[in-house]
Protein backbone atom coordinates (compact mmCIF):
# COMPACT_ATOMS: atom_id res chain seq x y z
CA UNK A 1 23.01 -1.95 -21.25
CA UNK A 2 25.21 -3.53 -18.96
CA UNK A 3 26.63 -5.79 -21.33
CA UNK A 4 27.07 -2.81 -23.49
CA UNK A 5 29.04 -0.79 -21.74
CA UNK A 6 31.43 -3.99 -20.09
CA UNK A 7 32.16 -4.58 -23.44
CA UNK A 8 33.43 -1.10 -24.19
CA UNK A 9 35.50 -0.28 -20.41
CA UNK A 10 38.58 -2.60 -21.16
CA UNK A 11 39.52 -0.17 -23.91
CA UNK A 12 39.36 3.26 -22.00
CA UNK A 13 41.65 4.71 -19.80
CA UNK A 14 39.23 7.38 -18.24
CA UNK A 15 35.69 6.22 -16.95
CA UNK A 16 33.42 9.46 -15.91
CA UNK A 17 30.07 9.28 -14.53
CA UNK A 18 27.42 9.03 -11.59
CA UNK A 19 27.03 6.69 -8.90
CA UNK A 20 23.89 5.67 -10.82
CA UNK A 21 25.89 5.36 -14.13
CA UNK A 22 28.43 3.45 -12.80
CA UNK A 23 25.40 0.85 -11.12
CA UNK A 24 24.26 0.70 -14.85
CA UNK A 25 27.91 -0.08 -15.79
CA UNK A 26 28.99 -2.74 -12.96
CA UNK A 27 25.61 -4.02 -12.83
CA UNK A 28 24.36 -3.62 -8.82
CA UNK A 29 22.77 -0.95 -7.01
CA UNK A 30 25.44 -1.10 -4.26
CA UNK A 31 28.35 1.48 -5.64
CA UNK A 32 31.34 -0.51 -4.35
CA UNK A 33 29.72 -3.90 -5.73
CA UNK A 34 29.83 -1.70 -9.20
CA UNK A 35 32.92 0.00 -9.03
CA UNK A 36 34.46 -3.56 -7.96
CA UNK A 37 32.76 -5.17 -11.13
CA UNK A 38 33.99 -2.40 -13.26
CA UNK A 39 37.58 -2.40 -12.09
CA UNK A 40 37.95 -6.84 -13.01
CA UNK A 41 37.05 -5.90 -16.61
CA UNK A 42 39.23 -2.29 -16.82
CA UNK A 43 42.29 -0.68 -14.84
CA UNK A 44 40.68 2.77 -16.29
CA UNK A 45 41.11 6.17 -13.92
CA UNK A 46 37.12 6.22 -12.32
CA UNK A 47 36.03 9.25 -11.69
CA UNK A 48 32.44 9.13 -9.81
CA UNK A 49 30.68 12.24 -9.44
CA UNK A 50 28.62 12.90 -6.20
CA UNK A 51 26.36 15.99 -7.17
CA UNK A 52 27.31 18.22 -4.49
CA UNK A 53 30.00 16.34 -2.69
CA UNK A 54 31.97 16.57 -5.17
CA UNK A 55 33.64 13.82 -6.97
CA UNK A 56 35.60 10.36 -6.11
CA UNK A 57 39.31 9.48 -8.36
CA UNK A 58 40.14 6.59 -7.85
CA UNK A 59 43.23 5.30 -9.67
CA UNK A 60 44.08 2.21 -8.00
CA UNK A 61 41.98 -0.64 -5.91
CA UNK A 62 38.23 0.41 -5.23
CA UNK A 63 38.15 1.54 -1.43
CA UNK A 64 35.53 0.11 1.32
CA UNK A 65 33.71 3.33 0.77
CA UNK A 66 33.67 6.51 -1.63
């Protein structure tokens, strides 16, 4: 799956989804790990959702935490 979807991020400009999506997606279980491996492969908007905190943008470097 994670192949999959690595394949697919350097042609989006919008990337919505979990913190467990975006695991699936950069391939870790640490979010910033992810989030790091997602951002070498696509300069995408990434929009993490947190339930009920709310949601992280982040439209630029990944930060040291969400």
């Amino acid at each position: 799956m994670t192949a999959h979807l690595q394949s697919i991020l350097p042609k989006i400009d919008l990337a919505i989804g979990t913190i467990e999506e975006f695991n699936i997606a950069g391939g870790s279980t640490d979010i910033i790990a992810s989030l790091e491996a997602v951002r070498r492969i696509s300069a995408a908007t990434l929009v993490v959702k947190r339930g009920p905190m709310g949601c992280a943008v982040i439209d630029g470097p990944i930060p040291r935490s969400l």
